[in-house]
Protein backbone atom coordinates (compact mmCIF):
# COMPACT_ATOMS: atom_id res chain seq x y z
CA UNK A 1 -37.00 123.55 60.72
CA UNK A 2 -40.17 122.22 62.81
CA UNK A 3 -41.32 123.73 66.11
CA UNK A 4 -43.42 122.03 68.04
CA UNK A 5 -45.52 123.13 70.90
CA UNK A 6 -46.36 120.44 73.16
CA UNK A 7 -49.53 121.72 75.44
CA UNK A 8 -48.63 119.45 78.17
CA UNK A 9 -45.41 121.43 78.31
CA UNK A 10 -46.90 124.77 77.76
CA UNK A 11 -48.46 125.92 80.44
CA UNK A 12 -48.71 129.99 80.16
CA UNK A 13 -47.82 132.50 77.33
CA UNK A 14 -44.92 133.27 78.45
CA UNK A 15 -43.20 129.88 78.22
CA UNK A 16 -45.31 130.15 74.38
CA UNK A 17 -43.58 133.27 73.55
CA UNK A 18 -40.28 131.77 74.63
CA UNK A 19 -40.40 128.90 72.74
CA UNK A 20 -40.74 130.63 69.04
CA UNK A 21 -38.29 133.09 70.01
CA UNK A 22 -35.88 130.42 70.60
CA UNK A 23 -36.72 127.79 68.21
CA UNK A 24 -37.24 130.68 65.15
CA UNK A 25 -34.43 132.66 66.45
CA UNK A 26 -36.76 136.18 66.47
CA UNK A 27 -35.03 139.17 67.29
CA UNK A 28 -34.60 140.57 71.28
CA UNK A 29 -37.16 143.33 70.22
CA UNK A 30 -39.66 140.56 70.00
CA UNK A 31 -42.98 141.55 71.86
CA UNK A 32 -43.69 138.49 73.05
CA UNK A 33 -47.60 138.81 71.91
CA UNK A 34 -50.02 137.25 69.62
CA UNK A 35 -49.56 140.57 67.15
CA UNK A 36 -45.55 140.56 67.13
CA UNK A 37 -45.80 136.38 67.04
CA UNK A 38 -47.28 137.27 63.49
CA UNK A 39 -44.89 139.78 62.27
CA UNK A 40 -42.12 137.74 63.08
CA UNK A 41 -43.98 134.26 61.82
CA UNK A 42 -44.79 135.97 58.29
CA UNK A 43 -41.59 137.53 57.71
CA UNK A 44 -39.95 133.79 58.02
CA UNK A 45 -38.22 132.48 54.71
CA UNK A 46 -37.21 129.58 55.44
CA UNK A 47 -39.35 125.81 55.34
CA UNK A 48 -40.61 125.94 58.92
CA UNK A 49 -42.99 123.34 59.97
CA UNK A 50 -45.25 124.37 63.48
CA UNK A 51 -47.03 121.58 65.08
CA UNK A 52 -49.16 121.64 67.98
CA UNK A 53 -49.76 118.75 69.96
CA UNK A 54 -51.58 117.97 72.62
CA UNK A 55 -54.00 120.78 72.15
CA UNK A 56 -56.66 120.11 74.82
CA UNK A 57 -54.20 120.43 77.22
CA UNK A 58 -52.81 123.56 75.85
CA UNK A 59 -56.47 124.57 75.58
CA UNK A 60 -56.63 124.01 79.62
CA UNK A 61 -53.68 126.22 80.11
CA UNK A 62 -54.09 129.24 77.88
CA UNK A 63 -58.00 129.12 77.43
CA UNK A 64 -59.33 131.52 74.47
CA UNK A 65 -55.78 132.56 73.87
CA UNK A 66 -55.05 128.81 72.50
CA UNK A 67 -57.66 129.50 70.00
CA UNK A 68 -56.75 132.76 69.19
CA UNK A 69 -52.97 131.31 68.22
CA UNK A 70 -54.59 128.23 66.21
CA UNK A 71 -56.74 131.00 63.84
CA UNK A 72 -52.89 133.19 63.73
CA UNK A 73 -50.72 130.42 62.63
CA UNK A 74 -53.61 128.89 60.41
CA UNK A 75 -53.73 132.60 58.78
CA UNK A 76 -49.94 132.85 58.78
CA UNK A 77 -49.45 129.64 56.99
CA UNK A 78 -51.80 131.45 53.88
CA UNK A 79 -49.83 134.29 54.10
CA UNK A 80 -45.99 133.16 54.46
CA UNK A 81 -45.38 130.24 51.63
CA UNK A 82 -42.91 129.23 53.93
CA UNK A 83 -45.07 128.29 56.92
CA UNK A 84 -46.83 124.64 57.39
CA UNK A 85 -49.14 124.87 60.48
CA UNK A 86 -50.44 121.19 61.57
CA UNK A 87 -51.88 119.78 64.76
CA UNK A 88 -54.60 117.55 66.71
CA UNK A 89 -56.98 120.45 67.03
């Protein structure tokens, strides 16, 4: 499975949150945060690629927040086996 988050297309957290939860099929409890993005990216095990693109322009939308979810998924991908985090950063 890949998911890719285009930051042309992302424009707020909200359309961010909705994308995993659709594309990785997270539960309806999903808290649709940075901390419950983690839970639910860690417990995945299944080959799942995440890819960001565009990341200057997702930078422009989300600010420190696009950071913030670079340093999560970079950590998640040392922590879930499963998990291959790429992009242009």
């Amino acid at each position: 499975m890949k998911v890719t988050i285009d930051g042309r297309i992302i424009t707020n957290r909200i359309q961010l949150h909705e994308l995993f939860a659709s594309q990785l099929d997270f539960p309806e409890t999903y808290g649709k945060n940075l901390d419950a993005l983690y839970d639910c990216i860690t417990d995945i095990h299944k080959e799942t690629e995440i890819e960001i693109i565009n990341y200057e322009a997702l930078y422009d939308n989300l600010g420190n927040y696009a950071k913030v979810l670079v340093k999560l998924l970079g950590q998640a991908e040392k922590e879930n086996k499963y998990i291959t985090f790429s992009g242009d950063m």
